[in-house]
Protein backbone atom coordinates (compact mmCIF):
# COMPACT_ATOMS: atom_id res chain seq x y z
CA UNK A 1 98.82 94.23 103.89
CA UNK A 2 101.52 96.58 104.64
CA UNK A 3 101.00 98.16 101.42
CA UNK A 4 97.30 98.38 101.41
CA UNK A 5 97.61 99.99 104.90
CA UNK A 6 99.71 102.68 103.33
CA UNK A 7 97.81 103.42 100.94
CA UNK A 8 94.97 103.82 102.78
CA UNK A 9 96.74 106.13 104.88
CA UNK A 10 97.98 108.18 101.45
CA UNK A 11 94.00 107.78 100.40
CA UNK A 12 92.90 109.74 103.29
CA UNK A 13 95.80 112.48 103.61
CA UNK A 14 94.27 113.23 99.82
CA UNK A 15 90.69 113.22 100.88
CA UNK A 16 92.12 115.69 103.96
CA UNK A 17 93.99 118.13 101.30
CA UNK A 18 91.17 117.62 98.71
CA UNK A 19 88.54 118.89 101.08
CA UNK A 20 90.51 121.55 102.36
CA UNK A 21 90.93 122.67 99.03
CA UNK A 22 87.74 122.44 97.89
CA UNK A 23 86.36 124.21 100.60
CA UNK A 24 88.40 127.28 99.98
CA UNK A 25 90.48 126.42 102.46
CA UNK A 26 87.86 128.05 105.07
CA UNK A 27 88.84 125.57 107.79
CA UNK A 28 91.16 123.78 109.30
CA UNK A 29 89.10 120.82 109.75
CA UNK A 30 88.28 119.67 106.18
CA UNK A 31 92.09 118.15 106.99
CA UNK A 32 90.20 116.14 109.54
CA UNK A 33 91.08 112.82 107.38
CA UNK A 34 94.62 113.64 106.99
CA UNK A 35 95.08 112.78 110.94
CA UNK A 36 94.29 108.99 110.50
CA UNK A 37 95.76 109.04 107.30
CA UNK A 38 98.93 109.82 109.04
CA UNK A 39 98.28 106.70 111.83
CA UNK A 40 97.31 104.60 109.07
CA UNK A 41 100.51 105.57 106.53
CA UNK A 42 103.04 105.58 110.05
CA UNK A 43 101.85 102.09 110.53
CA UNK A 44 102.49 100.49 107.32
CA UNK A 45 105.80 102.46 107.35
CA UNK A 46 106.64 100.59 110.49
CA UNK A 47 105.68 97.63 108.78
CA UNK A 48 107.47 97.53 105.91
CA UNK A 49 110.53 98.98 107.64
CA UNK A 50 110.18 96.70 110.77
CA UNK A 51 108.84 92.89 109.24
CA UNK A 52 109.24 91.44 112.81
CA UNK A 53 106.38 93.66 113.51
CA UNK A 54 104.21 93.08 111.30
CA UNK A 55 101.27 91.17 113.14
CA UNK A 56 101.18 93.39 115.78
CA UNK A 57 101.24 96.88 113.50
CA UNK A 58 98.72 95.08 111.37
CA UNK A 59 95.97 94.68 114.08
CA UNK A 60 96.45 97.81 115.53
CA UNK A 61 96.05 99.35 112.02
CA UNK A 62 93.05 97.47 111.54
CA UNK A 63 91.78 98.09 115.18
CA UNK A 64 92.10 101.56 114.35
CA UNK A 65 90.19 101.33 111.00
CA UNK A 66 87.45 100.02 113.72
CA UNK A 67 87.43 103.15 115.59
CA UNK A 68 87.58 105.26 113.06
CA UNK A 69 85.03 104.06 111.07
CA UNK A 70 82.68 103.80 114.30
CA UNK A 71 83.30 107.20 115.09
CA UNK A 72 82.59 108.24 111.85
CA UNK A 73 79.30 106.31 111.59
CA UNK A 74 78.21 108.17 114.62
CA UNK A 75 78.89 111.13 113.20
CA UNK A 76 76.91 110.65 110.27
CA UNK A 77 74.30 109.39 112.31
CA UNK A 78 74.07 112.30 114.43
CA UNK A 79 74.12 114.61 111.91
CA UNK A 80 71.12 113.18 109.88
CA UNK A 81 69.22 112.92 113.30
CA UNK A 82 69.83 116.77 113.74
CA UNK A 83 67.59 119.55 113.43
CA UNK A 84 70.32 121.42 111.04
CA UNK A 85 70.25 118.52 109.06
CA UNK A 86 73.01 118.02 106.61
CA UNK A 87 74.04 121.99 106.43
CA UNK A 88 77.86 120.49 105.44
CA UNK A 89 77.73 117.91 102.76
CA UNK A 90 81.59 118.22 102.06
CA UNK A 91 81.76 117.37 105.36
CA UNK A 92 79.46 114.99 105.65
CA UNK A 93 80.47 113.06 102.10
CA UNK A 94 83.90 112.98 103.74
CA UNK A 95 82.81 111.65 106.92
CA UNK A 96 80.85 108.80 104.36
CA UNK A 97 84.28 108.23 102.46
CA UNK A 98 86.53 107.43 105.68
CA UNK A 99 83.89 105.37 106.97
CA UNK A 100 83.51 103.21 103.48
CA UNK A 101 87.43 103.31 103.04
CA UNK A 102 87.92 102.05 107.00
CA UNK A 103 85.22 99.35 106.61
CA UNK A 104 86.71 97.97 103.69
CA UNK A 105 89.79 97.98 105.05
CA UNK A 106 88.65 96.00 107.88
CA UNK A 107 86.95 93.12 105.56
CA UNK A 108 90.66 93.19 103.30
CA UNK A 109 92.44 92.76 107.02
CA UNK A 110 90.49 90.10 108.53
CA UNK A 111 90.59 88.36 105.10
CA UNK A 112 94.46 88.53 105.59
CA UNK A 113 93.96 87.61 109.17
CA UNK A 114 92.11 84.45 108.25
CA UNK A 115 94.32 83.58 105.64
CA UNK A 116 97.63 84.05 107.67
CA UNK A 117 96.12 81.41 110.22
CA UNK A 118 95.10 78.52 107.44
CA UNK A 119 98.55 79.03 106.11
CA UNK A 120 100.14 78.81 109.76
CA UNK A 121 97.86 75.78 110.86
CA UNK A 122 98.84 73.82 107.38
């Protein structure tokens, strides 16, 4: 999980850098995703250098992956409901990424969660 967690976190530094890029590099914020990418690639650093760690780096990654994906719902949400519409569609197909990268993340983490107990309880 350590692993996955890390790459996640690579995943979204690229999205970050590959939006910024795209975009001309006209703003600062198309790096947006690079900020939980860093969270998410610092916690399975800590994992894989600290093992003793492990189950409580792993739910806070995957809490996080929670939040992040919420917020980024919401954001989507609110920015269909708008009168501008969708006047950013980098933006808002990165917004769409993080969200489907963090929600899959959290199905692959309480899979591992589930599967860490049945092994514990046997």
């Amino acid at each position: 999980m350590a692993r996955i967690t890390l790459g996640l976190g690579l995943l979204l530094i690229a999205l970050g850098l590959v939006g910024y890029f795209a975009s001309g590099m006209a703003s600062l914020t198309a790096m947006i995703p690079a900020i939980p990418g860093a969270v998410f690639a610092l916690l399975g650093l800590l994992t894989l250098w600290q093992p003793t760690w492990r189950k409580h780096t792993m739910h806070a990654a995957v809490a996080f992956a929670l939040l992040v994906a919420v917020l980024m719902v919401g954001m989507l949400i609110s920015t269909a409901v708008s009168e501008a519409g969708f006047e950013r569609p980098m933006a808002a197909g990165a917004q769409a990424v993080m969200a489907l990268l963090c929600l899959g993340y959290i199905a692959v983490g309480v899979r591992s969660f589930i599967a860490a107990r049945r092994e514990r309880e046997a």
